[in-house]
C-alpha atoms as a PDB file:
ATOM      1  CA  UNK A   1      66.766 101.925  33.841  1.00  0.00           C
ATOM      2  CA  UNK A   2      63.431  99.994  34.428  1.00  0.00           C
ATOM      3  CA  UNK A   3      65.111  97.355  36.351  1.00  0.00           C
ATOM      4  CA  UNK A   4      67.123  99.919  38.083  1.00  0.00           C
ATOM      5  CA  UNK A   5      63.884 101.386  39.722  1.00  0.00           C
ATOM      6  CA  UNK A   6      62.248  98.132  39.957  1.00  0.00           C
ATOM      7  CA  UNK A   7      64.905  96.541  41.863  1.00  0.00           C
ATOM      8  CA  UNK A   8      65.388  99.797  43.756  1.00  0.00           C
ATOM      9  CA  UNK A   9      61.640  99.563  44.791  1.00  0.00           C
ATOM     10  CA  UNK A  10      61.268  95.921  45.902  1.00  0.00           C
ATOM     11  CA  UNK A  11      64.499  96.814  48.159  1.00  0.00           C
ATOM     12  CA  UNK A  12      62.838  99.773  49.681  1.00  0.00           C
ATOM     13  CA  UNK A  13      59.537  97.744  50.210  1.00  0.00           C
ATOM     14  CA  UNK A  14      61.834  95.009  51.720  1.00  0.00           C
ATOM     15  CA  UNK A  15      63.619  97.154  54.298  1.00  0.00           C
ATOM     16  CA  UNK A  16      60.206  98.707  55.090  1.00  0.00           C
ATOM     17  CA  UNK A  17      58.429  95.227  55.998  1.00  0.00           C
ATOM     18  CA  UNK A  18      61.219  94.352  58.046  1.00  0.00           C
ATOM     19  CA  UNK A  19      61.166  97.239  59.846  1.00  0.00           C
ATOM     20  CA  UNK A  20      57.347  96.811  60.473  1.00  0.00           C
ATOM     21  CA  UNK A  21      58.223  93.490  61.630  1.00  0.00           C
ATOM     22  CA  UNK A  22      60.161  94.705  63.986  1.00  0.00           C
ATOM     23  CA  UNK A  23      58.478  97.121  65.739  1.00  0.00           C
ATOM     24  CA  UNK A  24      55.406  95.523  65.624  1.00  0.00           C
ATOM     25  CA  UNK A  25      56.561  92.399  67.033  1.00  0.00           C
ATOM     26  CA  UNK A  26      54.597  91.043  69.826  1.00  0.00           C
ATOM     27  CA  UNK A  27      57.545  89.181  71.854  1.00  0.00           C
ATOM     28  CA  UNK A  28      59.849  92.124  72.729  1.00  0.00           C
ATOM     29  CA  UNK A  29      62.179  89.875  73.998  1.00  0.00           C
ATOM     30  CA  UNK A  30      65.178  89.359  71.938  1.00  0.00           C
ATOM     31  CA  UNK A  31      67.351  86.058  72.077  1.00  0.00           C
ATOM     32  CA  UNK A  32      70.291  86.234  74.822  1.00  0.00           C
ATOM     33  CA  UNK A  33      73.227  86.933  71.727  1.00  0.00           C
ATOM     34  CA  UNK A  34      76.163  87.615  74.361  1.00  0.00           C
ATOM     35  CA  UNK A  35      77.971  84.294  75.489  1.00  0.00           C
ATOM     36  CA  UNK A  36      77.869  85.242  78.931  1.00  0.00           C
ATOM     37  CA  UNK A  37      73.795  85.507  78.946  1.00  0.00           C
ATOM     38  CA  UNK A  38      73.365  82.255  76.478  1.00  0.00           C
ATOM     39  CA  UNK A  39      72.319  79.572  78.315  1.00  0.00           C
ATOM     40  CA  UNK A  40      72.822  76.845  75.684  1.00  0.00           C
ATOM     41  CA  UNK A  41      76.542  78.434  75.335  1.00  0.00           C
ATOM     42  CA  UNK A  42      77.332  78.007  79.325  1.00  0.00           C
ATOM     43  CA  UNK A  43      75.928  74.353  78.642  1.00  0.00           C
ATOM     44  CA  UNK A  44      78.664  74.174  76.528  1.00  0.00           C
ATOM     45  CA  UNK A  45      81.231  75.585  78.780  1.00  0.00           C
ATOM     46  CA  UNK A  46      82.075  78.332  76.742  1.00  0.00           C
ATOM     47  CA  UNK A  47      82.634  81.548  78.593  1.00  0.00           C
ATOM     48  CA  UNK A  48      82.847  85.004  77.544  1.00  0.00           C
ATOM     49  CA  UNK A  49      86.394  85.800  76.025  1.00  0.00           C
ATOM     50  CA  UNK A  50      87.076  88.540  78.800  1.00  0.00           C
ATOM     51  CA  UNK A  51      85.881  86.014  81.836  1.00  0.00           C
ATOM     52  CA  UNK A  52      88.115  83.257  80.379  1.00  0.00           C
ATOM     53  CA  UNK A  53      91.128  85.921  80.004  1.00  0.00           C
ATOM     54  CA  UNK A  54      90.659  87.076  83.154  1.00  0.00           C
ATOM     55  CA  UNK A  55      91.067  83.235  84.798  1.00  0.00           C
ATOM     56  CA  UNK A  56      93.905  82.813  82.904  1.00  0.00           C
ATOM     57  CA  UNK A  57      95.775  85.976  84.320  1.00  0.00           C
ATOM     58  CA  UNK A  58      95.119  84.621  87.769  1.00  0.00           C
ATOM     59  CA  UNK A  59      96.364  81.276  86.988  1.00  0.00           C
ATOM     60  CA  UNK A  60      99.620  82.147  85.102  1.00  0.00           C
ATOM     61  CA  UNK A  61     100.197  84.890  89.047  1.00  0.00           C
ATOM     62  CA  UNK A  62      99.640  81.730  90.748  1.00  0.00           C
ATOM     63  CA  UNK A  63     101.592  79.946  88.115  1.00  0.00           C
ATOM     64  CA  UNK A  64      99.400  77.211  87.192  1.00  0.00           C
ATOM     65  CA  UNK A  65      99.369  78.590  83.662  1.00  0.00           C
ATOM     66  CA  UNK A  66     101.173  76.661  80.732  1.00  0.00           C
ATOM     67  CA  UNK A  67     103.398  79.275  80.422  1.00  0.00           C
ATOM     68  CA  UNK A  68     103.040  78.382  75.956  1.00  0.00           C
ATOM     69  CA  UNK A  69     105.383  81.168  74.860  1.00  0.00           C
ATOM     70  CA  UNK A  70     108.266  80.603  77.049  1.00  0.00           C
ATOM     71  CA  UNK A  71     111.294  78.243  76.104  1.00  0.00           C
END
């Protein structure tokens, strides 16, 4: 049981310093975490999954699409 509540203590003061951390954190800024916003990602050139979708549906109306599952 003494490990129990031990363990169940250091958890609780865990969660509470990151939470401090947190809110108490000078920068407020937090790092772009959406593709379309990452610059490092559109170095890349990878897109956001709905941007890329969305060029494909005009390619395969103007039928420059692969066409993949079709015989």
């Amino acid at each position: 049981m003494t490990v129990f509540l031990l363990s169940l203590g250091l958890l609780a003061v865990g969660i509470t310093v990151m939470s401090l951390v947190v809110i108490v954190r000078k920068r407020s800024d937090f790092s772009k975490f959406s593709v379309g916003h990452n610059r490092s990602m559109k170095d890349r050139g990878i897109q956001c999954a709905g941007k890329e979708e969305k060029m494909l549906h005009k390619k395969e109306k103007n039928g420059n699409s692969c066409h993949c599952g079709t015989t």
